[in-house]
PDB file of N, CA and C in Angstrom:
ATOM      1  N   UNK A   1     -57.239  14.179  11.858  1.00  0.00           N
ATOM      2  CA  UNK A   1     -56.132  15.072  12.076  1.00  0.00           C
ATOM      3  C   UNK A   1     -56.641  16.501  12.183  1.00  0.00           C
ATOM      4  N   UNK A   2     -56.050  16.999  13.366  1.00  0.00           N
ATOM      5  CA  UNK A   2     -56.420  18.373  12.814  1.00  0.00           C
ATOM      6  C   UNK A   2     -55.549  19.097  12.651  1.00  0.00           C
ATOM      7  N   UNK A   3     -55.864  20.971  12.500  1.00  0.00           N
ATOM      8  CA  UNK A   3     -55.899  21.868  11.665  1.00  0.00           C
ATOM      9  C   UNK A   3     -54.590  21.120  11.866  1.00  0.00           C
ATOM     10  N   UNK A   4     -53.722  22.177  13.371  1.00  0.00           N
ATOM     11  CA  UNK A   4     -52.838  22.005  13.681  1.00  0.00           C
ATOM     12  C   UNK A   4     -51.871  21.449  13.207  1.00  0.00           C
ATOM     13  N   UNK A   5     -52.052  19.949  13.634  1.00  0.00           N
ATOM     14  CA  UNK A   5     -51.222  18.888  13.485  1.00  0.00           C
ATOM     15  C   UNK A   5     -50.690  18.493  11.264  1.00  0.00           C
ATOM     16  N   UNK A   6     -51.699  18.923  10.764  1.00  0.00           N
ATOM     17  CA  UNK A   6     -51.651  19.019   9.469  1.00  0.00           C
ATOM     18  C   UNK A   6     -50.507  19.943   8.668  1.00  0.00           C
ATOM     19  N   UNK A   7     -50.762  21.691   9.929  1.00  0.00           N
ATOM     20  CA  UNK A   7     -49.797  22.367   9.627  1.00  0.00           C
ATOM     21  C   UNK A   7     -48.561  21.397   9.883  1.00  0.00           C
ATOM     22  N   UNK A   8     -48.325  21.385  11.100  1.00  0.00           N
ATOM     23  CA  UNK A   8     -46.686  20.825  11.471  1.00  0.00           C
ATOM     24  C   UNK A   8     -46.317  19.503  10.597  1.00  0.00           C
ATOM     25  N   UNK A   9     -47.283  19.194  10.197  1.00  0.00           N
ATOM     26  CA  UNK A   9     -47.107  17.845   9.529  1.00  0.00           C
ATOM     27  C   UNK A   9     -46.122  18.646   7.736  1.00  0.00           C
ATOM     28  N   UNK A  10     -47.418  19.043   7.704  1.00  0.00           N
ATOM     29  CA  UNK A  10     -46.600  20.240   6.694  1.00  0.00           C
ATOM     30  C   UNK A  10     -45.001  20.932   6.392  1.00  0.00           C
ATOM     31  N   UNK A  11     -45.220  21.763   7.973  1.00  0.00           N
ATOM     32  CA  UNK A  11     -43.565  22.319   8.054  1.00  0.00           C
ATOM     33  C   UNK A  11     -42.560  21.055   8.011  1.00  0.00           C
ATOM     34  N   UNK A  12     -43.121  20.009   8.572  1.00  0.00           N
ATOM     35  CA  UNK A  12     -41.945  19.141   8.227  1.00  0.00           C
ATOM     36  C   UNK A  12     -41.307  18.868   7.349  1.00  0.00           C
ATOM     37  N   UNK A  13     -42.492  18.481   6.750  1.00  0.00           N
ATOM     38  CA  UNK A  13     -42.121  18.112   5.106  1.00  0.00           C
ATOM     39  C   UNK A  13     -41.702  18.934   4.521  1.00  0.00           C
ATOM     40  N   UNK A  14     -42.009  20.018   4.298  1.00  0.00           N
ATOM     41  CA  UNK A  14     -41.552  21.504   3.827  1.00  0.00           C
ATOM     42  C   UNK A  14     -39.783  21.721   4.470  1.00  0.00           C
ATOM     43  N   UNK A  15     -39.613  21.771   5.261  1.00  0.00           N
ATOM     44  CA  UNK A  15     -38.061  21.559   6.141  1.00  0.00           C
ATOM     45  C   UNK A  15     -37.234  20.569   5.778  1.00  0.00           C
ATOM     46  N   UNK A  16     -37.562  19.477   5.662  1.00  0.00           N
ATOM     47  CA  UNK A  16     -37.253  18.066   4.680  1.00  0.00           C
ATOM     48  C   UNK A  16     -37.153  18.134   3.435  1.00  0.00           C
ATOM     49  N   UNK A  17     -38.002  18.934   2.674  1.00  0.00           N
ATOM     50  CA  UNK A  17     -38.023  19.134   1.328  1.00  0.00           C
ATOM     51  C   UNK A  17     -36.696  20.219   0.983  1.00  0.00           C
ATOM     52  N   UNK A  18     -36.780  21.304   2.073  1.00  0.00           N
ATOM     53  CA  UNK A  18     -35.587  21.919   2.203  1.00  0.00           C
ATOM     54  C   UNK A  18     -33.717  21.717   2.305  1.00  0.00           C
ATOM     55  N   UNK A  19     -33.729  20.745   3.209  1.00  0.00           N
ATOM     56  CA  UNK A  19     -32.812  20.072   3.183  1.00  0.00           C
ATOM     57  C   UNK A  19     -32.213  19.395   2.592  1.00  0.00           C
ATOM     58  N   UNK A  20     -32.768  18.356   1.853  1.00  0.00           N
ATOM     59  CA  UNK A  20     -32.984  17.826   0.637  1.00  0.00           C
ATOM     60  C   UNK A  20     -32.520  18.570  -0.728  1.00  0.00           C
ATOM     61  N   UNK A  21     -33.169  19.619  -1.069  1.00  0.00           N
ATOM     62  CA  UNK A  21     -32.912  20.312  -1.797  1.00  0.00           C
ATOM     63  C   UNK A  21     -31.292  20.974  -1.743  1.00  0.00           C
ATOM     64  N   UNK A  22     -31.292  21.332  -0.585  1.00  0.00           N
ATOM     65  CA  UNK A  22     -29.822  22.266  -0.175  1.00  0.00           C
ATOM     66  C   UNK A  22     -28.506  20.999  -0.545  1.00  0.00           C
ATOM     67  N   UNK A  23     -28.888  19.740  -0.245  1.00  0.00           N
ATOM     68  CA  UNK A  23     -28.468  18.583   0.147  1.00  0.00           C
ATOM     69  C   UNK A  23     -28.106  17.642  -1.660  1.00  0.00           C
ATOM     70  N   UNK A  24     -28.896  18.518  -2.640  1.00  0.00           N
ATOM     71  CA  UNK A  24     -28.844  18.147  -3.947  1.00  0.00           C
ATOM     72  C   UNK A  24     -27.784  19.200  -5.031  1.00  0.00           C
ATOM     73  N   UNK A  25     -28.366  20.140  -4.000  1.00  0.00           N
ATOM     74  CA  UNK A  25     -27.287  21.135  -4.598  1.00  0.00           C
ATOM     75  C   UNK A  25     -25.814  21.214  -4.443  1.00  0.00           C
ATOM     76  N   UNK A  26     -25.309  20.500  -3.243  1.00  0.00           N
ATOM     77  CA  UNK A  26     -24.281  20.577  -3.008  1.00  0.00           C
ATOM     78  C   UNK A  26     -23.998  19.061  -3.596  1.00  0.00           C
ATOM     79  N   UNK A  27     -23.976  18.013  -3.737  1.00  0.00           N
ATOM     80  CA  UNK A  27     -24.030  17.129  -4.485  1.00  0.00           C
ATOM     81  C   UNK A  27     -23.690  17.154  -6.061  1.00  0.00           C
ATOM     82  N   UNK A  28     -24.739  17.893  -6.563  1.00  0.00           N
ATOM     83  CA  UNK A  28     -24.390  18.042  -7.728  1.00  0.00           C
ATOM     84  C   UNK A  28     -23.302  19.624  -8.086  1.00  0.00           C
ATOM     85  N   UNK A  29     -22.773  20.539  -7.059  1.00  0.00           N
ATOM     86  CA  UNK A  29     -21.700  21.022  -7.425  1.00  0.00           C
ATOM     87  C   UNK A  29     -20.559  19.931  -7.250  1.00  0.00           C
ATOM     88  N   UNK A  30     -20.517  18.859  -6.365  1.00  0.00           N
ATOM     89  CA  UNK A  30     -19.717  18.211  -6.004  1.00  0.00           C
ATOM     90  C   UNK A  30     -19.403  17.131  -7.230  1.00  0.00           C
ATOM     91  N   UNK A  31     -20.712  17.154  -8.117  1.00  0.00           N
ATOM     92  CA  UNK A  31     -20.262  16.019  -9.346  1.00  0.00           C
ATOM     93  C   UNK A  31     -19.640  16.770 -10.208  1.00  0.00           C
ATOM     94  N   UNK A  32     -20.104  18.056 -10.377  1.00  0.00           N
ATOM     95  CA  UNK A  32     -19.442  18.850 -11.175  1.00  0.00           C
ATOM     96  C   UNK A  32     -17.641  18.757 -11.378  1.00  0.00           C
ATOM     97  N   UNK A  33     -17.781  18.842 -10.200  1.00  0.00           N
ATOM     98  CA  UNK A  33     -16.260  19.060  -9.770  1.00  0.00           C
ATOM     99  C   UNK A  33     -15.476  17.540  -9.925  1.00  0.00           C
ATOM    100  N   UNK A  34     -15.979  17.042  -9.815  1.00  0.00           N
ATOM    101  CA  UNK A  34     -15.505  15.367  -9.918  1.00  0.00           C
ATOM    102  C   UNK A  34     -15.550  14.997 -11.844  1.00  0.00           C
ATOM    103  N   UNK A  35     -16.904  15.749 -12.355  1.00  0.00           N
ATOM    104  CA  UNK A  35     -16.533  15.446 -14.090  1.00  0.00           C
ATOM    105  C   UNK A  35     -15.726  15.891 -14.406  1.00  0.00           C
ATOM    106  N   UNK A  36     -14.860  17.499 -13.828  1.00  0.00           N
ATOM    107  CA  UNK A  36     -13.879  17.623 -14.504  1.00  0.00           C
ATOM    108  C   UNK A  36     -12.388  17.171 -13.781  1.00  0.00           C
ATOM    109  N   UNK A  37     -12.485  16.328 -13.160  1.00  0.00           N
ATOM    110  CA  UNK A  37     -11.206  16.040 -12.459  1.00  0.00           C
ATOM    111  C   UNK A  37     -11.311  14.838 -13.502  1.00  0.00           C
ATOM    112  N   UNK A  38     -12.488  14.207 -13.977  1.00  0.00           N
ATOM    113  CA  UNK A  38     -12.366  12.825 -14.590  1.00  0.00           C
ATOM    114  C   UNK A  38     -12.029  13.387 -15.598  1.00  0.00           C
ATOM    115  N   UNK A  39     -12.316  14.325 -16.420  1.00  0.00           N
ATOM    116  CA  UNK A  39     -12.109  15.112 -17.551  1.00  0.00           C
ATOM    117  C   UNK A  39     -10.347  15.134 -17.855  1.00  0.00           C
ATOM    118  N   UNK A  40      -9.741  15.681 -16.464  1.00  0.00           N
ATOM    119  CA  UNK A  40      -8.416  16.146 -16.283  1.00  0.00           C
ATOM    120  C   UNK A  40      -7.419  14.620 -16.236  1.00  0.00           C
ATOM    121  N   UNK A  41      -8.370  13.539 -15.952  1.00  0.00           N
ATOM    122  CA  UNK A  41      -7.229  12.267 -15.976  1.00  0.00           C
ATOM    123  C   UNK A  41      -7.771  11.604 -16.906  1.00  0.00           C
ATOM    124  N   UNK A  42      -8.861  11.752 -17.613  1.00  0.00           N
ATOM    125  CA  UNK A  42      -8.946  10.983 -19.418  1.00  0.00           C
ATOM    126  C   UNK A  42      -7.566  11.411 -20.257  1.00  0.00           C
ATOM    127  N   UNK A  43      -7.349  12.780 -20.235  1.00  0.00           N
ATOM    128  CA  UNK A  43      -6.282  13.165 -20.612  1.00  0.00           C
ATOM    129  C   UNK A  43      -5.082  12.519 -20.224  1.00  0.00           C
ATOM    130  N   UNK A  44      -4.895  13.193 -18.904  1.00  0.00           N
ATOM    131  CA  UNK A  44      -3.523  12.284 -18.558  1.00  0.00           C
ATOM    132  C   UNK A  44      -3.206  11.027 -18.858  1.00  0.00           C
ATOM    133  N   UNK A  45      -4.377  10.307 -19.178  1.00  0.00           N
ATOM    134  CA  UNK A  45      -3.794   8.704 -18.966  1.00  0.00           C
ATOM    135  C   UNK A  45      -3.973   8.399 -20.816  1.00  0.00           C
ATOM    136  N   UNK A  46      -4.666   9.482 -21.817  1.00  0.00           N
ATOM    137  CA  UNK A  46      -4.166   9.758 -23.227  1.00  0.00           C
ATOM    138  C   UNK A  46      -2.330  10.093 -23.591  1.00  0.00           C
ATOM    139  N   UNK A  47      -2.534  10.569 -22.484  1.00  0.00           N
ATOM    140  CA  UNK A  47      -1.095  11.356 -22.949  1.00  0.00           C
ATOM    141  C   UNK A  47      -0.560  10.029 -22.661  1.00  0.00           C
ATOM    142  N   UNK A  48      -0.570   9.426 -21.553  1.00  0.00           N
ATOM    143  CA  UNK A  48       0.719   8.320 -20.710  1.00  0.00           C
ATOM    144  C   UNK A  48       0.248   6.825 -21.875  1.00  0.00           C
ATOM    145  N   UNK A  49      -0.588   6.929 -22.491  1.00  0.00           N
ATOM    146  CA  UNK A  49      -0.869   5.963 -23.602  1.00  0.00           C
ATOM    147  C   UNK A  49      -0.442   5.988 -24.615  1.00  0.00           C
ATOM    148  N   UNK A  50       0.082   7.346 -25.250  1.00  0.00           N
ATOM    149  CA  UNK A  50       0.719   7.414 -25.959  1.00  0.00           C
ATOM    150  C   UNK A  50       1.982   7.522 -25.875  1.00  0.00           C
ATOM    151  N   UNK A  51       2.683   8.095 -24.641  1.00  0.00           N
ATOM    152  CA  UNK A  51       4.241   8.114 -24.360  1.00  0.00           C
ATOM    153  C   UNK A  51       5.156   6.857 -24.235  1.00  0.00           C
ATOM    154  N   UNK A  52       3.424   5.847 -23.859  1.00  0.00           N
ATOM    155  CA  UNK A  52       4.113   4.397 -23.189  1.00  0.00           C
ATOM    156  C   UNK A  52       4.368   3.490 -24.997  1.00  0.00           C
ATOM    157  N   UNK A  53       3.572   3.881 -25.945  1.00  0.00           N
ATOM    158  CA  UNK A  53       3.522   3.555 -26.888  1.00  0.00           C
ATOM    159  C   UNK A  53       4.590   3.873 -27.755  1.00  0.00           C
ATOM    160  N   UNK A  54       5.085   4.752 -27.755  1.00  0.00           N
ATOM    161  CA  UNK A  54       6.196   5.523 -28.121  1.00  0.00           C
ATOM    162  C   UNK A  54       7.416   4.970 -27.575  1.00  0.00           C
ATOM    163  N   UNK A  55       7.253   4.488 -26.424  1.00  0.00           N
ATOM    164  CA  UNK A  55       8.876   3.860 -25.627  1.00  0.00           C
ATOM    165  C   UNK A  55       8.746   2.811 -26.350  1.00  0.00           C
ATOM    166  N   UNK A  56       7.482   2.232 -26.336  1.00  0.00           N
ATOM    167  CA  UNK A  56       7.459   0.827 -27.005  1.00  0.00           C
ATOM    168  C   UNK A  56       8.279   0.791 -28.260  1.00  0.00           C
ATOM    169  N   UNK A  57       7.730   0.791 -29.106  1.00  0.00           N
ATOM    170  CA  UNK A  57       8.160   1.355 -30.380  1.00  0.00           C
ATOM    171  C   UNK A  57       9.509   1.901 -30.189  1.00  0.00           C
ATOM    172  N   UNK A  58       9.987   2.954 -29.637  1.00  0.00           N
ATOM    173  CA  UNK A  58      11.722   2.881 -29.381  1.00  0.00           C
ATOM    174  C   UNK A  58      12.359   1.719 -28.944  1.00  0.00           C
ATOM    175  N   UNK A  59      11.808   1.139 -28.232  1.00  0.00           N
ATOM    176  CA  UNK A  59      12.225  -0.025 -27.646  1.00  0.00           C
ATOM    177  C   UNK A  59      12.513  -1.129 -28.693  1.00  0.00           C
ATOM    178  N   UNK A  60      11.407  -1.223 -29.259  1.00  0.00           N
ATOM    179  CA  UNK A  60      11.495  -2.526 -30.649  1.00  0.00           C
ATOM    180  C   UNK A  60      12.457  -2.142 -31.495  1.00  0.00           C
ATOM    181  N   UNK A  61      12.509  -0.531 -31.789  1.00  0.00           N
ATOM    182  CA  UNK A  61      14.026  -0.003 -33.071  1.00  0.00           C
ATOM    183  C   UNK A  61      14.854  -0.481 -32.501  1.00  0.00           C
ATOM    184  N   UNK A  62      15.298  -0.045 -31.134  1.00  0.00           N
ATOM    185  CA  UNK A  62      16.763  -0.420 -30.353  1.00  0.00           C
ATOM    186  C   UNK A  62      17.044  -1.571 -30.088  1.00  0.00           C
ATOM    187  N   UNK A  63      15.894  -2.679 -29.814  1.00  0.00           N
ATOM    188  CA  UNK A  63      16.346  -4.053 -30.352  1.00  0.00           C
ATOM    189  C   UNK A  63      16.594  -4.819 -31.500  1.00  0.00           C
ATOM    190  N   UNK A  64      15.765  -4.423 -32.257  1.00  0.00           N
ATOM    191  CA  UNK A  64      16.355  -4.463 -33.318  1.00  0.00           C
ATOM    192  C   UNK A  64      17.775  -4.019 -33.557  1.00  0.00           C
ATOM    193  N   UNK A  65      18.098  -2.514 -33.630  1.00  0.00           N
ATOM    194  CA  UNK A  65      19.525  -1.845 -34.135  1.00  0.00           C
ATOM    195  C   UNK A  65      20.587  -2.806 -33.322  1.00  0.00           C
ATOM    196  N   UNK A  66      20.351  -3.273 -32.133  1.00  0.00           N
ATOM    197  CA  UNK A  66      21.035  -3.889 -30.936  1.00  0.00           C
ATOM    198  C   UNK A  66      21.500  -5.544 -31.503  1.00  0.00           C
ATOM    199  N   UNK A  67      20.558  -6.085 -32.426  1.00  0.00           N
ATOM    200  CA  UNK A  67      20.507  -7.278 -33.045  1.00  0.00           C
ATOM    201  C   UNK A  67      21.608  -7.298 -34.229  1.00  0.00           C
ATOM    202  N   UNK A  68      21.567  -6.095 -34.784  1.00  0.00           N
ATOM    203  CA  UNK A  68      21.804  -5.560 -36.076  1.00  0.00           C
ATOM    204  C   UNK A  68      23.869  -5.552 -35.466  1.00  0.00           C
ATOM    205  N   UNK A  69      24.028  -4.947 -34.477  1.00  0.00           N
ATOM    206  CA  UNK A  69      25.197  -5.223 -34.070  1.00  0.00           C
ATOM    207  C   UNK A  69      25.805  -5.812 -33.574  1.00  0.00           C
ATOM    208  N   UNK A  70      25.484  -6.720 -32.505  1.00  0.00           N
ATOM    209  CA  UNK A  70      25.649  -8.197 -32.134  1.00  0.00           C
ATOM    210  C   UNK A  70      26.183  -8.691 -33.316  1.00  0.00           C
ATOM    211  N   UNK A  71      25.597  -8.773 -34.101  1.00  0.00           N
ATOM    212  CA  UNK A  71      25.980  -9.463 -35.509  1.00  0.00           C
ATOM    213  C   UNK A  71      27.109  -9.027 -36.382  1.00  0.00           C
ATOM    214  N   UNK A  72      27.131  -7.708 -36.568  1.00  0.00           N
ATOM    215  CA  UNK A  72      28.223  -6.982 -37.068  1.00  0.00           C
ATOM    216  C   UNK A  72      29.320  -7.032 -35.859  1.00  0.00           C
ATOM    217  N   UNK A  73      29.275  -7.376 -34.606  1.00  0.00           N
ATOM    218  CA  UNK A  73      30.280  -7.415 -33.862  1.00  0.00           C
ATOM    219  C   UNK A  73      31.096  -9.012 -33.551  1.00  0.00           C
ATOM    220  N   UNK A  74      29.926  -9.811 -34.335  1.00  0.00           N
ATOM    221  CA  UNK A  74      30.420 -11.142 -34.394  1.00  0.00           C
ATOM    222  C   UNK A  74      31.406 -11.694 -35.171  1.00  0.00           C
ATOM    223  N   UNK A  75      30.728 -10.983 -36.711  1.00  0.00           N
ATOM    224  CA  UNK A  75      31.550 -10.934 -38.116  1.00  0.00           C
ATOM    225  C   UNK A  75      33.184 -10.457 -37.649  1.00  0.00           C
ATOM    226  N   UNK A  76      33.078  -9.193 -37.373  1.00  0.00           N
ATOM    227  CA  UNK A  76      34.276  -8.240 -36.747  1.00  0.00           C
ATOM    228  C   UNK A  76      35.369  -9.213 -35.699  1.00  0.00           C
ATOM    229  N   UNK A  77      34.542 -10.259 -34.888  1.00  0.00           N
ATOM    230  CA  UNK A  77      35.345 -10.591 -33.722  1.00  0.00           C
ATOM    231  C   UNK A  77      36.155 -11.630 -34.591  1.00  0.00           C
ATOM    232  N   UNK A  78      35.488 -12.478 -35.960  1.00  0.00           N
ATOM    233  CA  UNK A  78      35.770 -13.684 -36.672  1.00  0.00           C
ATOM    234  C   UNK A  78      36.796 -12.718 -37.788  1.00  0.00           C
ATOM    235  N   UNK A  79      36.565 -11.339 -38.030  1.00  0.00           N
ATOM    236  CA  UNK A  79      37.860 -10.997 -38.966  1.00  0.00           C
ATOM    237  C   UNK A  79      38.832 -10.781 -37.964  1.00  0.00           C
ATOM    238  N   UNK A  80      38.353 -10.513 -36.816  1.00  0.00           N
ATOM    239  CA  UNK A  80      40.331  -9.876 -36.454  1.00  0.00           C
ATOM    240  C   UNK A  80      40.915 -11.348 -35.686  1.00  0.00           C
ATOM    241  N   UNK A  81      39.778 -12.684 -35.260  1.00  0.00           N
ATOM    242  CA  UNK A  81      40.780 -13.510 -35.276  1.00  0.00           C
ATOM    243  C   UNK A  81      41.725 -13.810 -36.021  1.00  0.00           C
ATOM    244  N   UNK A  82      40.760 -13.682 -37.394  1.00  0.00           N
ATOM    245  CA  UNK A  82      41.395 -14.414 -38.492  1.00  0.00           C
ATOM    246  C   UNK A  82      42.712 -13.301 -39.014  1.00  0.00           C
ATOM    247  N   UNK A  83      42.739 -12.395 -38.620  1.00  0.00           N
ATOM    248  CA  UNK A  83      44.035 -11.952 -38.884  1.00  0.00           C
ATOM    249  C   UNK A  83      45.091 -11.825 -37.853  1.00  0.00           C
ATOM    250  N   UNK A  84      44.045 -11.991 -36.611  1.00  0.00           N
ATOM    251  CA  UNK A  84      45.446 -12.509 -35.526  1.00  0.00           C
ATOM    252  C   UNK A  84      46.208 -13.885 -35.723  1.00  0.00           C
ATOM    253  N   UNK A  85      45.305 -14.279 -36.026  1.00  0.00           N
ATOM    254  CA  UNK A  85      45.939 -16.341 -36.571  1.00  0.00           C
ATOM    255  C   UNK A  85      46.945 -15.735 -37.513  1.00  0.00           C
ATOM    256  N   UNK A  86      46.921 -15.020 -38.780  1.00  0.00           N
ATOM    257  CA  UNK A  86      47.392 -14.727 -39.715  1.00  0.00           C
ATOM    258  C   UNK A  86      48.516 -14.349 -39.320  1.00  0.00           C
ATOM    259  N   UNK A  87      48.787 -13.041 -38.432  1.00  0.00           N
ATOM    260  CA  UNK A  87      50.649 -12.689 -37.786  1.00  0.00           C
ATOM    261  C   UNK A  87      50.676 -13.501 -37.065  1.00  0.00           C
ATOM    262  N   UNK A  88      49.969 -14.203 -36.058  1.00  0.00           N
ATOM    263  CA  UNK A  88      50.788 -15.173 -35.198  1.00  0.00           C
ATOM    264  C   UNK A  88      51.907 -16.217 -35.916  1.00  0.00           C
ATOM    265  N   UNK A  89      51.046 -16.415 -37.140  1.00  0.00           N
ATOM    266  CA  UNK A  89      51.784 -17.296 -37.962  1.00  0.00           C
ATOM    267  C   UNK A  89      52.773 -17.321 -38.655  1.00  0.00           C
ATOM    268  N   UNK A  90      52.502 -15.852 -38.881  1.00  0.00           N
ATOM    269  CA  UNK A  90      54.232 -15.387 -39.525  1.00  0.00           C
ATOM    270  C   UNK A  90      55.301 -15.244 -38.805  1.00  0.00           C
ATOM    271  N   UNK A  91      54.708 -14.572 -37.473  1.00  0.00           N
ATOM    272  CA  UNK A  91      55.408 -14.316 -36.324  1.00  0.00           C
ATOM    273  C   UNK A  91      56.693 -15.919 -35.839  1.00  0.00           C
ATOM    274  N   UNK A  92      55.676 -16.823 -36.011  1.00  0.00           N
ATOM    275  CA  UNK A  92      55.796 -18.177 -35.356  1.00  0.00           C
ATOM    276  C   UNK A  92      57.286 -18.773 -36.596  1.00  0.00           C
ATOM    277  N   UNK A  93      56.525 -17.873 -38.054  1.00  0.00           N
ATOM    278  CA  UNK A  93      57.608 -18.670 -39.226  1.00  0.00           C
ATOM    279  C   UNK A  93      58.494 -17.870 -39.224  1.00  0.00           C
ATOM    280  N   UNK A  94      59.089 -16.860 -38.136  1.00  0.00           N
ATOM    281  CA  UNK A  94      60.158 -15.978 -38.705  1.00  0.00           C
ATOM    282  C   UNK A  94      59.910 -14.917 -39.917  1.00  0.00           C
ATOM    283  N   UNK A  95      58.933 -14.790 -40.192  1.00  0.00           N
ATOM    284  CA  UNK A  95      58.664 -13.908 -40.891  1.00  0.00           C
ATOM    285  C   UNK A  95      58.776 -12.549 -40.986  1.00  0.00           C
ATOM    286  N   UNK A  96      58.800 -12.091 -39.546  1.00  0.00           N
ATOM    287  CA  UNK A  96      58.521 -10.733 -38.917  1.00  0.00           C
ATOM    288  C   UNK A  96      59.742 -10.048 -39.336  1.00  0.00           C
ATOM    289  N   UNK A  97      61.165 -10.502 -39.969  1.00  0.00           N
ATOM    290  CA  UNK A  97      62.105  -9.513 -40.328  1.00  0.00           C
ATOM    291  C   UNK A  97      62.922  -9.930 -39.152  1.00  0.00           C
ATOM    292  N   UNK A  98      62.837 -11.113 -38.990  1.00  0.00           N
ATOM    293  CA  UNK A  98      63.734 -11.459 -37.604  1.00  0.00           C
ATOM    294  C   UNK A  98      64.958 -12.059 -38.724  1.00  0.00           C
ATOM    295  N   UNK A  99      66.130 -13.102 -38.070  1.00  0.00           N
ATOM    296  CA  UNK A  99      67.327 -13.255 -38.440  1.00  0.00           C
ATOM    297  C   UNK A  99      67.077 -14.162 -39.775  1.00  0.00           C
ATOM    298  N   UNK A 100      65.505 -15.144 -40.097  1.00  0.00           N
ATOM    299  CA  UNK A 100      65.632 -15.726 -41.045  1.00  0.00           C
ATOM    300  C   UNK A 100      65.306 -14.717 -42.583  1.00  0.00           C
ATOM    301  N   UNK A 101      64.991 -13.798 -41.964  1.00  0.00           N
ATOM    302  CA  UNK A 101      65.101 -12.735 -43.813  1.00  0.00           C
ATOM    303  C   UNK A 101      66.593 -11.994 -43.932  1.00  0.00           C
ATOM    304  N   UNK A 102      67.541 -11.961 -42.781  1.00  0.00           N
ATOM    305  CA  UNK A 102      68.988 -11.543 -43.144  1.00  0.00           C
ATOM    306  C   UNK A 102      69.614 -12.730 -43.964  1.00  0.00           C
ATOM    307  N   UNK A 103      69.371 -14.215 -43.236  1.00  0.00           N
ATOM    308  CA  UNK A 103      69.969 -14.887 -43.907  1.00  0.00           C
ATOM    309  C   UNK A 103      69.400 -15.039 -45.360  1.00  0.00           C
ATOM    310  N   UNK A 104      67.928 -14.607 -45.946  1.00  0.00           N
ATOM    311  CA  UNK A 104      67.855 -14.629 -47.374  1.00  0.00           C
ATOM    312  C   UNK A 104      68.622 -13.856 -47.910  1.00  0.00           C
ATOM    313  N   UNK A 105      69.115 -12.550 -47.527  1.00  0.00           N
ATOM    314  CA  UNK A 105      69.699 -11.429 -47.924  1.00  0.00           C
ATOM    315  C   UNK A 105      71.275 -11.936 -48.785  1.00  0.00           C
ATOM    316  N   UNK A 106      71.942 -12.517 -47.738  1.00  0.00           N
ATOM    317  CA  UNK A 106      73.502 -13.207 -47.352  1.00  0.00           C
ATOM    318  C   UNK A 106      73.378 -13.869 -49.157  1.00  0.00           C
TER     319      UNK A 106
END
């Protein structure tokens, strides 16, 4: 090889080495920028882990409380039959102050 060809052999590499370099730099501003975007959605998806956890958990009280009244609305539906049976029945025996309590009166 000669001189020459050694130089250019050189600048190449040297130009390559350049590029390369320019080519690393922008790369690694570019990761930069990407750790903190990953940075910015570790968070977000902390936060949405805990909000989703939180519905949860509301969710289980309100089925519960929801259970809790079903039940108290069952009891409730079995007292006011039982006191609709109760006037129907009086209703049915004349009870209500209709003509058979004048004739007790008489």
């Amino acid at each position: 090889m000669t001189n020459e060809e050694i130089q250019r052999t050189m600048e190449f590499i040297i130009k390559h080495q350049e590029s390369f370099s320019e080519r690393m730099e922008v790369l690694s501003e570019s990761h930069a920028k990407s750790e903190g975007r990953i940075t910015r959605l570790e968070g977000a998806f902390v936060n949405l882990y805990s909000t989703v956890s939180k519905l949860a958990d509301t969710a289980a009280k309100h089925e519960k409380a929801l259970a809790t009244l079903t039940e108290s609305q069952a009891h409730t539906d079995e007292r006011s039959n039982n006191l609709i049976d109760v006037v129907e029945r009086l209703i049915s025996e004349g009870r209500n102050g209709g003509p058979d309590r004048k004739k007790r009166r008489k």
